[in-house]
PDB file of N, CA and C in Angstrom:
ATOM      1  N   UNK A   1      92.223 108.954  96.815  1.00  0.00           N
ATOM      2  CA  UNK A   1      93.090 107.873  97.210  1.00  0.00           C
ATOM      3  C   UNK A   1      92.548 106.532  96.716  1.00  0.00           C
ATOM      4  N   UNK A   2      91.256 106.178  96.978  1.00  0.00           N
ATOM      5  CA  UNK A   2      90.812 105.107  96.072  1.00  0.00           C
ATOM      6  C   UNK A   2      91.027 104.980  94.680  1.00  0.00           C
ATOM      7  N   UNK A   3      90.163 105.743  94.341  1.00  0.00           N
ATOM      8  CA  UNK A   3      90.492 105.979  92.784  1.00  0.00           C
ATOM      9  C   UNK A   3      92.105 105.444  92.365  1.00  0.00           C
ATOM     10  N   UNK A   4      92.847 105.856  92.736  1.00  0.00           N
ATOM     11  CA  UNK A   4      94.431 105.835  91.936  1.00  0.00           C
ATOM     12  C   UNK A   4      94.709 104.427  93.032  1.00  0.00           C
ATOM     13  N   UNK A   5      94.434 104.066  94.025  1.00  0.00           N
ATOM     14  CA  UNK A   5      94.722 102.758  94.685  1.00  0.00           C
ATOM     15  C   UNK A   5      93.989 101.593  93.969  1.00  0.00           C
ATOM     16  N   UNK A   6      93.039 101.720  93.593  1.00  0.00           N
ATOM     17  CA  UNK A   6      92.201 100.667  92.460  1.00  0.00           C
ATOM     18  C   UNK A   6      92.536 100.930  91.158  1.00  0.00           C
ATOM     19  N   UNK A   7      93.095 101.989  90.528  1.00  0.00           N
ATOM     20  CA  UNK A   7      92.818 102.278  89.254  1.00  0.00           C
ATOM     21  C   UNK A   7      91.641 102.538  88.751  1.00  0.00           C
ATOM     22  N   UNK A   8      90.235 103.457  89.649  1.00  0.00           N
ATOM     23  CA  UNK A   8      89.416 103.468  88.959  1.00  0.00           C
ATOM     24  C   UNK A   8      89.411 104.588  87.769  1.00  0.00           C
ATOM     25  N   UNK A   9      90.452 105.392  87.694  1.00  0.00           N
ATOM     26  CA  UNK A   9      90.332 106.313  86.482  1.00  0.00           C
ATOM     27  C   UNK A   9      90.885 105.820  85.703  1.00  0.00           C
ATOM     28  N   UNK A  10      90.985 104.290  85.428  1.00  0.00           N
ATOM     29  CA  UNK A  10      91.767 103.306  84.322  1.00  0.00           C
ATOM     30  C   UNK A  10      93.162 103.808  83.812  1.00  0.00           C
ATOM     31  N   UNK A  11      93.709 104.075  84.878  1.00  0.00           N
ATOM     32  CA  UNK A  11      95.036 104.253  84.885  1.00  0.00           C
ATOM     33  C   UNK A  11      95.797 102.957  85.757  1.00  0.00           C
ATOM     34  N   UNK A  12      97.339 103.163  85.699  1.00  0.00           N
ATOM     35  CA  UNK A  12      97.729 101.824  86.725  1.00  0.00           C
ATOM     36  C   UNK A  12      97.492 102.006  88.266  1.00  0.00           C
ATOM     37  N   UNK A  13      97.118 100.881  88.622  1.00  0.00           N
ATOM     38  CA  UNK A  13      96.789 100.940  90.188  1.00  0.00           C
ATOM     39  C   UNK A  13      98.174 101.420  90.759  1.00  0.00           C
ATOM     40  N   UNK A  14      97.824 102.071  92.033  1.00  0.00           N
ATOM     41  CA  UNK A  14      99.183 102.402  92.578  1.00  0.00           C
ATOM     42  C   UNK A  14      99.167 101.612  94.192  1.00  0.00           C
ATOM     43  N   UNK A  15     100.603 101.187  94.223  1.00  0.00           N
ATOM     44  CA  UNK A  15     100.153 100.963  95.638  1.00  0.00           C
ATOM     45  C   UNK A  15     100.402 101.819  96.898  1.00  0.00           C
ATOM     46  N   UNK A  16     100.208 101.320  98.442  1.00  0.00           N
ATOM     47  CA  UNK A  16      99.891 101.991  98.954  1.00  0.00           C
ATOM     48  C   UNK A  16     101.271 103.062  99.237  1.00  0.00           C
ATOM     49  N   UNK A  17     102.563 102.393  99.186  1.00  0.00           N
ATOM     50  CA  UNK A  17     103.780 103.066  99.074  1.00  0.00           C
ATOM     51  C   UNK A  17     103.380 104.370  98.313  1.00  0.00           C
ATOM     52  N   UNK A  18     103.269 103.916  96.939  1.00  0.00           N
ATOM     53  CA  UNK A  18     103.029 105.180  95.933  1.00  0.00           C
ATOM     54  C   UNK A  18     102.259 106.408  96.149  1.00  0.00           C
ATOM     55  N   UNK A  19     101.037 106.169  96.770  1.00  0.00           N
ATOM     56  CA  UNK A  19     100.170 107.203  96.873  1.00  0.00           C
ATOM     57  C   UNK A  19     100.656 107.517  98.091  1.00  0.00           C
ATOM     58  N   UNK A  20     101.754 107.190  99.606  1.00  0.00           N
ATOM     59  CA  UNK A  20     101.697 107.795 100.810  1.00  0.00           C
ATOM     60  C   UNK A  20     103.057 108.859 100.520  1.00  0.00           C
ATOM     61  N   UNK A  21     103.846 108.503  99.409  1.00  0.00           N
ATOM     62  CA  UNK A  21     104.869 109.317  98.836  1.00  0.00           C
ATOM     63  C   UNK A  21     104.384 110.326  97.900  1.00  0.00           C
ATOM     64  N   UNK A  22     103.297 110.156  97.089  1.00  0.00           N
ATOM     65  CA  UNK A  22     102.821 111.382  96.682  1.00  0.00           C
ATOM     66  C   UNK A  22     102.044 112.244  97.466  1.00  0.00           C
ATOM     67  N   UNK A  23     101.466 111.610  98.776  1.00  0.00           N
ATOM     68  CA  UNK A  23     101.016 112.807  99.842  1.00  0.00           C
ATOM     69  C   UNK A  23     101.845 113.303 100.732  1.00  0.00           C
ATOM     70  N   UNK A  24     102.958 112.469 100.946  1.00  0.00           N
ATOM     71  CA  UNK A  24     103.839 113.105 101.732  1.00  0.00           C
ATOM     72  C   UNK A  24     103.370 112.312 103.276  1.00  0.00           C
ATOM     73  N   UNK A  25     102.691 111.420 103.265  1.00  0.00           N
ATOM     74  CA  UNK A  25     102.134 110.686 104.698  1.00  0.00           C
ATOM     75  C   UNK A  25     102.867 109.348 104.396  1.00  0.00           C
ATOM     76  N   UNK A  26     103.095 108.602 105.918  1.00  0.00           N
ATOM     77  CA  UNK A  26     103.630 107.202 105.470  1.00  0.00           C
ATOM     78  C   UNK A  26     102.405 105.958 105.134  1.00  0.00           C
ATOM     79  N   UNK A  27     102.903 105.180 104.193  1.00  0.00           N
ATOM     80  CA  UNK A  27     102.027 103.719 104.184  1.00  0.00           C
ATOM     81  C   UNK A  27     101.285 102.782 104.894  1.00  0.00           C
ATOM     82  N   UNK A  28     101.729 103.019 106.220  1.00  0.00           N
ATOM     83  CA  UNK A  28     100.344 102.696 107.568  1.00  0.00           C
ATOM     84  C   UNK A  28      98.856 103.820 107.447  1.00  0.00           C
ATOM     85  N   UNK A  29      99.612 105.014 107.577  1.00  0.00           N
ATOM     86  CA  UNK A  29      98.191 106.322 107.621  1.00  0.00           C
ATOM     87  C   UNK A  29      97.095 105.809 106.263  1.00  0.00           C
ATOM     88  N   UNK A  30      98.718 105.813 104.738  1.00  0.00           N
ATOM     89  CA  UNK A  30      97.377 105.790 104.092  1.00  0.00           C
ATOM     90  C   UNK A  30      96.442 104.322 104.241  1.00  0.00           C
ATOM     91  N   UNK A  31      97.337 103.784 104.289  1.00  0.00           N
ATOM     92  CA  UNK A  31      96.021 101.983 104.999  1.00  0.00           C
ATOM     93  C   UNK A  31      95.331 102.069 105.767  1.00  0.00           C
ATOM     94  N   UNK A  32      95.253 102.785 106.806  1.00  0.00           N
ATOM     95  CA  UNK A  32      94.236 103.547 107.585  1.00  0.00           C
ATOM     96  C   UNK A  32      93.029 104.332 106.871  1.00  0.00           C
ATOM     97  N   UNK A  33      93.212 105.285 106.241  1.00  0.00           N
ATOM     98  CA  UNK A  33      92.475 106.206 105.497  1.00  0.00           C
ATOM     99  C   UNK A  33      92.051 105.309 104.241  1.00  0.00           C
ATOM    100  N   UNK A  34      92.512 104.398 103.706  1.00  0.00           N
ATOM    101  CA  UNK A  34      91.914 103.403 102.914  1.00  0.00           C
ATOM    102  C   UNK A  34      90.745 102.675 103.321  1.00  0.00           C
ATOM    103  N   UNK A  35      91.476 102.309 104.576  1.00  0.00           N
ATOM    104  CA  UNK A  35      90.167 101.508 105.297  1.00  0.00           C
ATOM    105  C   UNK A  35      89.151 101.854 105.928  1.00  0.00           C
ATOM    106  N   UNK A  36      89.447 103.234 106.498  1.00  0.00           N
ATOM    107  CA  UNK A  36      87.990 104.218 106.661  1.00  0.00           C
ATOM    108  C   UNK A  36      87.083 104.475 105.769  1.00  0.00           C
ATOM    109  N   UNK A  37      87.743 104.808 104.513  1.00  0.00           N
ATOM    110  CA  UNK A  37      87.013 104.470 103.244  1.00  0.00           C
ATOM    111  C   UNK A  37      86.221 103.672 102.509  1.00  0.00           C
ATOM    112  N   UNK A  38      86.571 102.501 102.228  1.00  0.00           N
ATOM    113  CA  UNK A  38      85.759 101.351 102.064  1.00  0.00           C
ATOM    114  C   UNK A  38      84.915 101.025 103.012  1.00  0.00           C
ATOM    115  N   UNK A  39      85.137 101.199 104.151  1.00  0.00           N
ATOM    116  CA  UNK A  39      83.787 100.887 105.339  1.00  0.00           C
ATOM    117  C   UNK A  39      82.553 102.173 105.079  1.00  0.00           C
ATOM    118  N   UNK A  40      83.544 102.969 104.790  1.00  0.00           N
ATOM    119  CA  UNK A  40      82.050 104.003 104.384  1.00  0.00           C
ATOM    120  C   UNK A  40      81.538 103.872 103.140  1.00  0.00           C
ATOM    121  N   UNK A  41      82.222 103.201 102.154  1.00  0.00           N
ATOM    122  CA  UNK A  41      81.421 102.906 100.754  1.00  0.00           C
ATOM    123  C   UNK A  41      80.174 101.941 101.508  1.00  0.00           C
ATOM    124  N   UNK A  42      81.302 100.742 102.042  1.00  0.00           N
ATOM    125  CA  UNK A  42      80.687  99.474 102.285  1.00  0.00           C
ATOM    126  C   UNK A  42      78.859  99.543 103.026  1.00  0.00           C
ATOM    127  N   UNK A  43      78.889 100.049 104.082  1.00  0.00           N
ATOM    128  CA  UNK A  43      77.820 100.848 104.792  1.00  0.00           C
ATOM    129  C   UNK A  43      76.976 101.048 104.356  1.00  0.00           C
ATOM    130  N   UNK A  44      77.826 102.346 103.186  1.00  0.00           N
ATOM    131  CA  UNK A  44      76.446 103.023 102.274  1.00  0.00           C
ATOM    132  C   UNK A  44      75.967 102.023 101.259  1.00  0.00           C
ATOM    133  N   UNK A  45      76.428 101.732 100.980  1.00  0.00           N
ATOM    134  CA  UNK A  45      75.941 100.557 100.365  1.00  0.00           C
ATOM    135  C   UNK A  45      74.815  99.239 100.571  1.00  0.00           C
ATOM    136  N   UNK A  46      75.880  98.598 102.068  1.00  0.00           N
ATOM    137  CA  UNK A  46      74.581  98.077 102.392  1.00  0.00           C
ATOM    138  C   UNK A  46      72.952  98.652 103.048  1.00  0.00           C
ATOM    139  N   UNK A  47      73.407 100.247 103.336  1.00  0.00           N
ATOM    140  CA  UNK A  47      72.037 101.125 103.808  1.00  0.00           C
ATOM    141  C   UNK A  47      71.206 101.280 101.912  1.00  0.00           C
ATOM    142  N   UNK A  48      71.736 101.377 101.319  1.00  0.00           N
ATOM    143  CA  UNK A  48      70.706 101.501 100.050  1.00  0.00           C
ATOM    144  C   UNK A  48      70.411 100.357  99.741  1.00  0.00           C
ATOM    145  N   UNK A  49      71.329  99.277  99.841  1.00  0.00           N
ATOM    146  CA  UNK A  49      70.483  98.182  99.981  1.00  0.00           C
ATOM    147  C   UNK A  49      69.212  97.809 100.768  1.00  0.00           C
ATOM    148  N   UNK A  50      69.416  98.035 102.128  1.00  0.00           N
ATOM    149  CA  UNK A  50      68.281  97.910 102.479  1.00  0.00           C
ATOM    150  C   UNK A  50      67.002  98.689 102.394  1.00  0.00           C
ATOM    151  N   UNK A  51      67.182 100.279 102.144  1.00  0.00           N
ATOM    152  CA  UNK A  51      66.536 100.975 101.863  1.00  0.00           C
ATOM    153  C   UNK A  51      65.453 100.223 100.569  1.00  0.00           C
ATOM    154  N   UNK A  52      66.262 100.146  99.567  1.00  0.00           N
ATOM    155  CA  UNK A  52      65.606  99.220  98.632  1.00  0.00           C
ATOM    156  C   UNK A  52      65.105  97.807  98.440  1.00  0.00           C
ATOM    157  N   UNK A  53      65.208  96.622  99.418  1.00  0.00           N
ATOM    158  CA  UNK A  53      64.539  95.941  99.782  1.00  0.00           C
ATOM    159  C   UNK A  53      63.446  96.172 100.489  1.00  0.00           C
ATOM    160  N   UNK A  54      62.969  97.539 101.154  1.00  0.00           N
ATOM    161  CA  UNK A  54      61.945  97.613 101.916  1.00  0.00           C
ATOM    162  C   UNK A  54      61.173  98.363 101.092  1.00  0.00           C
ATOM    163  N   UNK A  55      61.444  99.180 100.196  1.00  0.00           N
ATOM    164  CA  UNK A  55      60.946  99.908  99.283  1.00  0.00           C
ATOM    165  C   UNK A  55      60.063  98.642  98.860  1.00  0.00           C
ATOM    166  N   UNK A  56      60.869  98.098  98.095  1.00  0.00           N
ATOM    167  CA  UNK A  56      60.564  96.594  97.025  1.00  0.00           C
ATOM    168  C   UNK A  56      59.137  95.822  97.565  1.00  0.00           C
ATOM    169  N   UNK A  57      59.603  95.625  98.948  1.00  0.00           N
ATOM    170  CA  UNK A  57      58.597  94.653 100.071  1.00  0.00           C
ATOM    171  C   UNK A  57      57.595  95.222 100.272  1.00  0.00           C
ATOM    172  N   UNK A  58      57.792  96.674 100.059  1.00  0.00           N
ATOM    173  CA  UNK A  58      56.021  97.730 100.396  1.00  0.00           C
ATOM    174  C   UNK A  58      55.221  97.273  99.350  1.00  0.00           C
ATOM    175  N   UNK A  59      55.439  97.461  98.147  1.00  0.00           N
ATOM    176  CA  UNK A  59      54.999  97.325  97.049  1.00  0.00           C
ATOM    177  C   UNK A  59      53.964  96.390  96.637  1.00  0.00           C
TER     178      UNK A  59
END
């Protein structure tokens, strides 16, 4: 769902209409499930961040 909502397979972005009609779910769910998503990129992200600032700081 990201992927084709960003266009990361450099195809055209779709929006959220598009992708809740190709799953067959409506455009609230998938904005929901979008946004569960990015908070879990977001997270992991900032956890390897910090992981790697403390790494860095041992050193």
């Amino acid at each position: 769902m990201i992927v084709g909502r960003f266009g990361l397979d450099l195809k055209k972005k779709k929006t959220q209409r598009e992708i809740a009609k190709e799953l067959g779910i409506s455009r609230s769910y998938v904005s929901r499930i979008e946004k569960r998503a990015l908070m879990k990129m977001f997270h992991e992200f900032y956890r390897a961040e910090k992981e790697k600032r403390k790494r860095e700081k041992g050193k």
